[in-house]
PDB file of N, CA and C in Angstrom:
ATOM      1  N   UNK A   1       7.818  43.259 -52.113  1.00  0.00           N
ATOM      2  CA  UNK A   1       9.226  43.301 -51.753  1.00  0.00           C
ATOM      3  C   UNK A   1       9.564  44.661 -51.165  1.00  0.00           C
ATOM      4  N   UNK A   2      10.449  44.674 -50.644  1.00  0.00           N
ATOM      5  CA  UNK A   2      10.947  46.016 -49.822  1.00  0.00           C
ATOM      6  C   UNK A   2      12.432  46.065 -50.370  1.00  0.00           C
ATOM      7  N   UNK A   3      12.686  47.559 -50.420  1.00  0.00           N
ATOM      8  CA  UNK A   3      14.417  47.744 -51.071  1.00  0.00           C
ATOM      9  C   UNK A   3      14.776  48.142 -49.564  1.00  0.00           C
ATOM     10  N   UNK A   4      15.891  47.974 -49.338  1.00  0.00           N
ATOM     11  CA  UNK A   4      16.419  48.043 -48.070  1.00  0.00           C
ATOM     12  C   UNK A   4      17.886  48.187 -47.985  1.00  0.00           C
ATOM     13  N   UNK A   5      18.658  48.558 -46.742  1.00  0.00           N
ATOM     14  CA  UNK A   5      19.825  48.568 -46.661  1.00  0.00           C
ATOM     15  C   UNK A   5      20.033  47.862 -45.148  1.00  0.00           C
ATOM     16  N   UNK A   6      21.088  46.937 -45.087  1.00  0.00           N
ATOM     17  CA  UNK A   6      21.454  46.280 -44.137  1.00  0.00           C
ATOM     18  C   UNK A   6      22.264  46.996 -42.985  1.00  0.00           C
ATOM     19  N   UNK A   7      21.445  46.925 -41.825  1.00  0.00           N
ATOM     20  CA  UNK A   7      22.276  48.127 -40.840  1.00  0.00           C
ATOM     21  C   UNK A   7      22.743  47.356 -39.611  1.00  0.00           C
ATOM     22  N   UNK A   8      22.476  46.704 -39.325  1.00  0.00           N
ATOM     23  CA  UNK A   8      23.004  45.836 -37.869  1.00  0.00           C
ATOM     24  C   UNK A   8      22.962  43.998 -38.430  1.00  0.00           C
ATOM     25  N   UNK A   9      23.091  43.151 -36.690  1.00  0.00           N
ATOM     26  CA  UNK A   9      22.414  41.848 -36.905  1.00  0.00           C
ATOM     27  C   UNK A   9      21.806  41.451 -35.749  1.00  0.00           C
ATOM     28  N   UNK A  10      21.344  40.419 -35.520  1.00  0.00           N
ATOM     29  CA  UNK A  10      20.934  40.281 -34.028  1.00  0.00           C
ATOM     30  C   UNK A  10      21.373  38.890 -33.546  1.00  0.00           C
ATOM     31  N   UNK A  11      21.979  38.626 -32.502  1.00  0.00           N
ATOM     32  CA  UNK A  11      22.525  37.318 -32.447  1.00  0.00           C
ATOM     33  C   UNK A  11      21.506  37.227 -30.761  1.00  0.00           C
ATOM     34  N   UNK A  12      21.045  35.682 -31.381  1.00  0.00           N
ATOM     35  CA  UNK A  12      20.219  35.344 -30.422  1.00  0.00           C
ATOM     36  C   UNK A  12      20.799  33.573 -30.094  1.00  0.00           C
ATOM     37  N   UNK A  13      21.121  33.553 -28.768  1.00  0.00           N
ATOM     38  CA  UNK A  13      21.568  31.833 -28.457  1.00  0.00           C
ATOM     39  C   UNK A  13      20.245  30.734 -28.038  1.00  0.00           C
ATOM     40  N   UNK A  14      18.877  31.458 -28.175  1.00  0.00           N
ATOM     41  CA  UNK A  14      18.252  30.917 -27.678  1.00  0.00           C
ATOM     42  C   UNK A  14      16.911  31.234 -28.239  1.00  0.00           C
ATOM     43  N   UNK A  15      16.779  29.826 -29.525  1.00  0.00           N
ATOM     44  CA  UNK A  15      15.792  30.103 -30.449  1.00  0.00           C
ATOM     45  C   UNK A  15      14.928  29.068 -31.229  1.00  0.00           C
ATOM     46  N   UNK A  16      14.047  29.015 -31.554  1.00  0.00           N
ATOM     47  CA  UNK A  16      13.495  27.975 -32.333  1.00  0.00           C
ATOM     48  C   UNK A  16      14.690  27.017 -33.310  1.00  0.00           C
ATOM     49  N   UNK A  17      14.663  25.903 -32.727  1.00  0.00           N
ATOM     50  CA  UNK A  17      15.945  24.943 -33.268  1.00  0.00           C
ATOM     51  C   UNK A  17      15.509  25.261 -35.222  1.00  0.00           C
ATOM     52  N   UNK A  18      14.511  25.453 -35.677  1.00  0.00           N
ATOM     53  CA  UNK A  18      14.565  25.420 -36.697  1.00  0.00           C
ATOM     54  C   UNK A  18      15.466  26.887 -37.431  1.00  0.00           C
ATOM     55  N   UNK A  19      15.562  27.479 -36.558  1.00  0.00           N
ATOM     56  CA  UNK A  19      16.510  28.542 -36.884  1.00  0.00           C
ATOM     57  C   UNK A  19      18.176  28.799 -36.832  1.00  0.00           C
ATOM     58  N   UNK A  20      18.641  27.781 -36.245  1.00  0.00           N
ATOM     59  CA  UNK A  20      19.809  27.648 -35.865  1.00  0.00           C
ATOM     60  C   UNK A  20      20.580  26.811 -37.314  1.00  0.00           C
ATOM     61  N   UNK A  21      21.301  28.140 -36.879  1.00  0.00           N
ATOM     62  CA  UNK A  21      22.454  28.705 -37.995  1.00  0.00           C
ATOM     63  C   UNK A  21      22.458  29.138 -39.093  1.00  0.00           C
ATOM     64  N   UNK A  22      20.918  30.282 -39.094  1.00  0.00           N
ATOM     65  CA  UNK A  22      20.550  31.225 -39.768  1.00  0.00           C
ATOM     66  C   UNK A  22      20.670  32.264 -39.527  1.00  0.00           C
ATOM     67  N   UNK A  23      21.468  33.347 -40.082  1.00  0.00           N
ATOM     68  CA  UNK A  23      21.809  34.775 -39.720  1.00  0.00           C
ATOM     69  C   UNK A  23      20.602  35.573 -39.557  1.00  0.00           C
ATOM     70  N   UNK A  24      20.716  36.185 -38.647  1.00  0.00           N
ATOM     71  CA  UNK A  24      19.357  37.598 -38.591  1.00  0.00           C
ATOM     72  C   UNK A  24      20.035  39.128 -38.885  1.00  0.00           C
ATOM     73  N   UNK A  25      19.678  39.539 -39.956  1.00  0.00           N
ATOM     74  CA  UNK A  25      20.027  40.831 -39.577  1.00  0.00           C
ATOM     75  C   UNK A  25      18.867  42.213 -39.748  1.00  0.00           C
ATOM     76  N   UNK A  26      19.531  43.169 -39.420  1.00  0.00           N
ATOM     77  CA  UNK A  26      18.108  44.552 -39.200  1.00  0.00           C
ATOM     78  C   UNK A  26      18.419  45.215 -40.843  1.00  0.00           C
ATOM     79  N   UNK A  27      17.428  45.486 -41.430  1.00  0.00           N
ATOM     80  CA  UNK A  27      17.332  46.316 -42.510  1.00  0.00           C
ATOM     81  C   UNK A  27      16.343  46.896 -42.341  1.00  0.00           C
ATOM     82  N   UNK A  28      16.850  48.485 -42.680  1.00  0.00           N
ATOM     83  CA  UNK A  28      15.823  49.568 -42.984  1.00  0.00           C
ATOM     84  C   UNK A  28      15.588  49.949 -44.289  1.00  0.00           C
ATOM     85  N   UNK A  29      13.919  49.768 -44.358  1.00  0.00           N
ATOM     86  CA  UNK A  29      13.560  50.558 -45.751  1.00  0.00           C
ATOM     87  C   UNK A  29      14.375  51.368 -46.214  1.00  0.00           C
ATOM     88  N   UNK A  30      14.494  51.452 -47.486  1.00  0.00           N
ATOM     89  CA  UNK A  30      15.378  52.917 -48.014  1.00  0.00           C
ATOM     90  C   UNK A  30      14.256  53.825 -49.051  1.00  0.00           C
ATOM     91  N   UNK A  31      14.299  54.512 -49.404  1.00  0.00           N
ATOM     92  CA  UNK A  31      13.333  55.702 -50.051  1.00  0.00           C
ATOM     93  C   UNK A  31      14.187  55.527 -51.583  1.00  0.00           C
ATOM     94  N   UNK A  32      13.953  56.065 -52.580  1.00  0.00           N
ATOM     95  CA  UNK A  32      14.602  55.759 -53.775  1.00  0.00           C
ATOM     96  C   UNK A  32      15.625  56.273 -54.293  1.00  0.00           C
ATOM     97  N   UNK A  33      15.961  57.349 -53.683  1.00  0.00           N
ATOM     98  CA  UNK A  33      17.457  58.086 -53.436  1.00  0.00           C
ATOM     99  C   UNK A  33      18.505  57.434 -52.511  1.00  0.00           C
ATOM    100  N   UNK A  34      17.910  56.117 -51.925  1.00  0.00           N
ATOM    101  CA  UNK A  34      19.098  55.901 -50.886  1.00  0.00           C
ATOM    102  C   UNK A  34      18.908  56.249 -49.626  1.00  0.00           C
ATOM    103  N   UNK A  35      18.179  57.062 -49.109  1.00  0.00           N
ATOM    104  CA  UNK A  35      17.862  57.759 -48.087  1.00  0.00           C
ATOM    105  C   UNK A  35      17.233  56.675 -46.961  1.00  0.00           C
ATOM    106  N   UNK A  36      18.003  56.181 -45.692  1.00  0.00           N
ATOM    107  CA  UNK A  36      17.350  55.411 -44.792  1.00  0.00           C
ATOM    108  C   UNK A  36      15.935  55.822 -44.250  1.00  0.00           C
ATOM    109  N   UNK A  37      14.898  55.151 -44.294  1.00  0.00           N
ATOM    110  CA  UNK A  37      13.966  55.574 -43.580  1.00  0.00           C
ATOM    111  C   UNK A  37      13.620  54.879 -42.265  1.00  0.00           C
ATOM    112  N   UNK A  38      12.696  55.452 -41.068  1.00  0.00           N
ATOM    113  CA  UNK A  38      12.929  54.755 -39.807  1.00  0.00           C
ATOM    114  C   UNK A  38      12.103  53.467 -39.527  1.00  0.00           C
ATOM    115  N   UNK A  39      11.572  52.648 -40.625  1.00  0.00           N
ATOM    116  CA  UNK A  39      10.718  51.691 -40.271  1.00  0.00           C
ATOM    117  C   UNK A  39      12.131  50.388 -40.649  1.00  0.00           C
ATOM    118  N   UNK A  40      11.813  49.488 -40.297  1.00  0.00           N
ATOM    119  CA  UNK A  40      13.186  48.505 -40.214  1.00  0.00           C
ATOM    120  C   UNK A  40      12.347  47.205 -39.686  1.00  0.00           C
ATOM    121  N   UNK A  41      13.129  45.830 -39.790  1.00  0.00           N
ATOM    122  CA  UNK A  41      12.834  45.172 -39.758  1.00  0.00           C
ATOM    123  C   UNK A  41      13.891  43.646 -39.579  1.00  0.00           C
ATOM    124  N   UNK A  42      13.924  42.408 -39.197  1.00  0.00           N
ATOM    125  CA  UNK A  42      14.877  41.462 -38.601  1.00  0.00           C
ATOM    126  C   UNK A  42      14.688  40.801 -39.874  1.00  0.00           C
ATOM    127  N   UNK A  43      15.364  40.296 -40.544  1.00  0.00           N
ATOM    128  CA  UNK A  43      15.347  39.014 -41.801  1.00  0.00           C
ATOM    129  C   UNK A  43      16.189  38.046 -41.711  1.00  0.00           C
ATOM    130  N   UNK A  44      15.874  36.791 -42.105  1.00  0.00           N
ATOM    131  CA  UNK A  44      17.096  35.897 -42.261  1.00  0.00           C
ATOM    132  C   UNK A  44      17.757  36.224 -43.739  1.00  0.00           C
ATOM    133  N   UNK A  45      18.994  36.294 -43.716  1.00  0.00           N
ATOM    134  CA  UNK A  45      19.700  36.407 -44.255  1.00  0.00           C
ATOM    135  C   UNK A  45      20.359  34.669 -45.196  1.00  0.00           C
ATOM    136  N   UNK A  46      19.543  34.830 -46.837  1.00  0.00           N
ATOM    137  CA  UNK A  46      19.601  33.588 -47.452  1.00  0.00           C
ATOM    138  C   UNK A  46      20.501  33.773 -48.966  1.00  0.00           C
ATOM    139  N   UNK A  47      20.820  35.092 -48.842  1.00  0.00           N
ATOM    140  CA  UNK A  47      22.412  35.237 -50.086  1.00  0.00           C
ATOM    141  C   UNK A  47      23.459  35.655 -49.432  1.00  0.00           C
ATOM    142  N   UNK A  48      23.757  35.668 -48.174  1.00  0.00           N
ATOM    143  CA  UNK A  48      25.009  36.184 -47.737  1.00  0.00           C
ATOM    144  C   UNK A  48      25.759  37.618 -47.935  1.00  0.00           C
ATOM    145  N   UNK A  49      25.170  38.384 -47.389  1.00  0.00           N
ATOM    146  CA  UNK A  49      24.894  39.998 -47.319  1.00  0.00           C
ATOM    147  C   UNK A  49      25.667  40.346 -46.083  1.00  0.00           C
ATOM    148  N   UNK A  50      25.931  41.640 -46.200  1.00  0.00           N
ATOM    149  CA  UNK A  50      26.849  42.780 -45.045  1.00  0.00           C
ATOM    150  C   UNK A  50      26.344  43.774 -45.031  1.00  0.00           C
ATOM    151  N   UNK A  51      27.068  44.516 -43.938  1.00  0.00           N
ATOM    152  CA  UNK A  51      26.299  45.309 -42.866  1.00  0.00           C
ATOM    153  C   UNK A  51      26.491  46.865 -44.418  1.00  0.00           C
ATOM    154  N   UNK A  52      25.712  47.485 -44.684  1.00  0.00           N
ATOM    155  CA  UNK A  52      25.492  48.628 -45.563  1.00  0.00           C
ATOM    156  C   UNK A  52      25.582  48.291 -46.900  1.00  0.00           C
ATOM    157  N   UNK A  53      25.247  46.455 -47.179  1.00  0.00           N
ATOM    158  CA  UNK A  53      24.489  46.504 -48.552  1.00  0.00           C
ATOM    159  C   UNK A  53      22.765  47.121 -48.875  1.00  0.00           C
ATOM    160  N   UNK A  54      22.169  47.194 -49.909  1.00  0.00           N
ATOM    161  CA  UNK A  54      21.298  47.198 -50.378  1.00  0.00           C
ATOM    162  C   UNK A  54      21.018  45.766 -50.867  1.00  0.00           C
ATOM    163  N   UNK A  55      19.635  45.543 -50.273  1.00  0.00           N
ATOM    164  CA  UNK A  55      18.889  44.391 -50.684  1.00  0.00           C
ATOM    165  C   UNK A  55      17.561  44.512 -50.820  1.00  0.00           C
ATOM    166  N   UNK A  56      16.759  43.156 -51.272  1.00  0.00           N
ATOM    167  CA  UNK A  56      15.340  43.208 -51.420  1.00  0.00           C
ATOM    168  C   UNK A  56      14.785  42.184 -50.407  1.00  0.00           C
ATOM    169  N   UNK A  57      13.863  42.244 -49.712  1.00  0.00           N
ATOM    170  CA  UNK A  57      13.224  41.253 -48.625  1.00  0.00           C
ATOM    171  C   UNK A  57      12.294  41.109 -49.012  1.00  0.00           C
ATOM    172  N   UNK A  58      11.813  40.011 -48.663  1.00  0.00           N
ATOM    173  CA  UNK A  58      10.169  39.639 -49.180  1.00  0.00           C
ATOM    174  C   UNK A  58       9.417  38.923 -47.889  1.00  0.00           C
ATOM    175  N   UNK A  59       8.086  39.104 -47.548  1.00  0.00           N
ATOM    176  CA  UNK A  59       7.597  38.777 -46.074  1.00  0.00           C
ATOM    177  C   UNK A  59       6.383  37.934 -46.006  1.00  0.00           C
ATOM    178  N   UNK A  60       6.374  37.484 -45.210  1.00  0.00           N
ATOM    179  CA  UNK A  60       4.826  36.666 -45.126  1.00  0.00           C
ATOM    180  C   UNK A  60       5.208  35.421 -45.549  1.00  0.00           C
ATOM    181  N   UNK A  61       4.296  34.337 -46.346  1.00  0.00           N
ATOM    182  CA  UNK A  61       4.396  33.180 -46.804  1.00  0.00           C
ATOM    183  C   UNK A  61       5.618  33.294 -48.165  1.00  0.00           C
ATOM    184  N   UNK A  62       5.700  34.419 -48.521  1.00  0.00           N
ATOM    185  CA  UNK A  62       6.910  34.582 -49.842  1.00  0.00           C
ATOM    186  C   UNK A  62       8.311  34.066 -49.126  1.00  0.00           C
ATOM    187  N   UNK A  63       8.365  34.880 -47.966  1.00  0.00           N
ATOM    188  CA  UNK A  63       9.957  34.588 -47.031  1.00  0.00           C
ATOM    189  C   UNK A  63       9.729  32.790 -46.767  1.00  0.00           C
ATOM    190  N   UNK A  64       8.650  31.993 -47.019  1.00  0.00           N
ATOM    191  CA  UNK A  64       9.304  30.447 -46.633  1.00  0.00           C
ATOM    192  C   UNK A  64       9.448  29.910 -47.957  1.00  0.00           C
ATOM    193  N   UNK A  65       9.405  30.564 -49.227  1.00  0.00           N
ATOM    194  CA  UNK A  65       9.727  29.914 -50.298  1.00  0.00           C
ATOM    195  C   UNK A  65      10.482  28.857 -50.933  1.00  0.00           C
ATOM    196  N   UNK A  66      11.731  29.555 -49.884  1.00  0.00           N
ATOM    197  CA  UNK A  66      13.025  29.159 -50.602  1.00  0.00           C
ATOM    198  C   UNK A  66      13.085  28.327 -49.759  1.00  0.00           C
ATOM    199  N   UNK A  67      14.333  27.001 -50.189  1.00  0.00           N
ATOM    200  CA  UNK A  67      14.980  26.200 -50.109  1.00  0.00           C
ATOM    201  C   UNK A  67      15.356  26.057 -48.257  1.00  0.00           C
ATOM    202  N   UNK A  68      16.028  27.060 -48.175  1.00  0.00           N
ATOM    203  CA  UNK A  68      16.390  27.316 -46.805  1.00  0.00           C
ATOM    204  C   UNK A  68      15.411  27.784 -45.943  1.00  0.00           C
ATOM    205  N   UNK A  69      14.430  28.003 -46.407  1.00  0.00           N
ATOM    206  CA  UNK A  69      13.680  28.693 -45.356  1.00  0.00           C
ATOM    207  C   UNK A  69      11.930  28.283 -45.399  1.00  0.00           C
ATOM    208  N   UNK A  70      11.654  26.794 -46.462  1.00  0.00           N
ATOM    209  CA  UNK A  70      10.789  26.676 -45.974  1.00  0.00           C
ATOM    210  C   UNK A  70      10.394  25.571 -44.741  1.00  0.00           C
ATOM    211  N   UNK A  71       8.798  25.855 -44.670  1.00  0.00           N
ATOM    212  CA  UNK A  71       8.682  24.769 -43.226  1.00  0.00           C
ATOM    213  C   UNK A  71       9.155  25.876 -41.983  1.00  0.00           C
ATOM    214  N   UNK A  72       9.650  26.605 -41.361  1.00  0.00           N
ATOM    215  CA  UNK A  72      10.280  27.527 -40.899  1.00  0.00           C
ATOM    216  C   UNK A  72       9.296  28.843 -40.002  1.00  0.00           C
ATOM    217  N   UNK A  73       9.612  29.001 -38.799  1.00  0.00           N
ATOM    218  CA  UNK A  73       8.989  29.984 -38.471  1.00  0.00           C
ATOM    219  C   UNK A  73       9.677  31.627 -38.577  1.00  0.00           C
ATOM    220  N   UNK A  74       9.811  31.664 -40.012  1.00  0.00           N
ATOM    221  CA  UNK A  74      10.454  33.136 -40.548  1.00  0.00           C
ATOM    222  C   UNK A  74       9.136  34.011 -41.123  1.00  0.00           C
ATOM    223  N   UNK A  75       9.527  35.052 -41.068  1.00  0.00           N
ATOM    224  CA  UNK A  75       8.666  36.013 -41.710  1.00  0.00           C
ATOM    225  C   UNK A  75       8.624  37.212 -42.873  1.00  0.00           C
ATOM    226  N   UNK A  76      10.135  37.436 -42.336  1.00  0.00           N
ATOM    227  CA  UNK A  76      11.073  37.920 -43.563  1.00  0.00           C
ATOM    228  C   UNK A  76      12.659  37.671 -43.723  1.00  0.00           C
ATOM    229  N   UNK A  77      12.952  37.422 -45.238  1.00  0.00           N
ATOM    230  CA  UNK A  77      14.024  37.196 -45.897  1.00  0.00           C
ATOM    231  C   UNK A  77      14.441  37.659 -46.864  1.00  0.00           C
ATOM    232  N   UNK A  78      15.970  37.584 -46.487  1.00  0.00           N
ATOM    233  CA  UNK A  78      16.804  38.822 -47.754  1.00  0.00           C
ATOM    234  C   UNK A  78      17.048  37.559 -48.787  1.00  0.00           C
ATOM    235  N   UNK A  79      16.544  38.057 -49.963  1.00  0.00           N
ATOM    236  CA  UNK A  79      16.279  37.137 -50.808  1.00  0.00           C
ATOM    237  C   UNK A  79      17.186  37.339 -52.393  1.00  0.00           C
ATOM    238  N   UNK A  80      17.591  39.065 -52.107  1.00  0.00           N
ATOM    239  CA  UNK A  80      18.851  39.598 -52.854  1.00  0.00           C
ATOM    240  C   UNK A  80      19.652  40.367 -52.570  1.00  0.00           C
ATOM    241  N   UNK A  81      20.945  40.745 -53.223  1.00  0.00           N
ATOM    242  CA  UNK A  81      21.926  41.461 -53.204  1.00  0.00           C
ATOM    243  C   UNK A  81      21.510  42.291 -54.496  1.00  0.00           C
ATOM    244  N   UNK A  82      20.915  44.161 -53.855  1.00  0.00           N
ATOM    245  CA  UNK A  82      20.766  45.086 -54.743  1.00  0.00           C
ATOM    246  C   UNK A  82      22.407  45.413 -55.244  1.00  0.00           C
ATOM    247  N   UNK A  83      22.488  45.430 -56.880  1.00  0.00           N
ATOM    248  CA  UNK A  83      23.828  45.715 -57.209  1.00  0.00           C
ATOM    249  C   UNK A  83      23.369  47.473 -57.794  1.00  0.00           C
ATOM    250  N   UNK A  84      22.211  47.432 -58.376  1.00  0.00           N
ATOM    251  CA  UNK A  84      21.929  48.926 -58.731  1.00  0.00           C
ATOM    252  C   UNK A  84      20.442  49.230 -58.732  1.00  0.00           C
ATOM    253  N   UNK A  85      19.767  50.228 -59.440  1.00  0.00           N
ATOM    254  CA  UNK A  85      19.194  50.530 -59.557  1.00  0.00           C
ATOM    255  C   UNK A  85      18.237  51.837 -60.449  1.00  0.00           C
ATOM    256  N   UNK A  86      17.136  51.902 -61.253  1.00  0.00           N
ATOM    257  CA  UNK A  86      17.243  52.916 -61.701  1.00  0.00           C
ATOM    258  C   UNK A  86      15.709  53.141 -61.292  1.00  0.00           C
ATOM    259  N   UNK A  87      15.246  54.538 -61.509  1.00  0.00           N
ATOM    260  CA  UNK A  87      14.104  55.205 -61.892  1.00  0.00           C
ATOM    261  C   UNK A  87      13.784  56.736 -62.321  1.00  0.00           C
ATOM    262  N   UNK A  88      12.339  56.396 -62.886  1.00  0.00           N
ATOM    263  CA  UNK A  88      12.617  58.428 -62.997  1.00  0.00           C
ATOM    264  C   UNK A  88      11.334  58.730 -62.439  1.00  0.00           C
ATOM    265  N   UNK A  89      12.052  59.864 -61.819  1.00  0.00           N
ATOM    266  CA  UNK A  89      11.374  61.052 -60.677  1.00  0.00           C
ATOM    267  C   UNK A  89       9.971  61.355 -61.616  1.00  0.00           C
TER     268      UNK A  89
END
């Protein structure tokens, strides 16, 4: 899984029908302080998330798991809404 923060979306009119009327949006890794880092990535969006939440994505065969997204040519999906977090340094 990747912790991430939601920074854009990408709206595309012209796409694999199996994708239509699935949100895409861009999340960048975050570091454990919060801190954006520059690697990022497109996900479908499957809990209904906004632009500067924290979430968790999961990629590969994990992102067709769910309900909505299997069978599907996805690769990664936001699969939560981060509400917090802890660790020690």
């Amino acid at each position: 899984m990747i912790l991430g923060q939601v920074v854009g979306s990408v709206v595309s009119t012209q796409k694999d029908p199996n994708l239509t009327g699935k949100t895409l949006l861009i999340v960048k890794s975050i570091d454990l302080e919060g801190n954006l880092l520059d690697s990022f990535l497109v996900a479908v969006d499957i809990v209904g998330v906004g632009i500067g939440e924290k979430v968790l994505v999961v990629s590969g065969s994990s992102a067709r798991q769910t309900d909505l997204t299997r069978d599907r040519a996805i690769d990664s999906a936001i699969v939560a809404k981060v509400d917090s977090y802890t660790y020690e340094k």
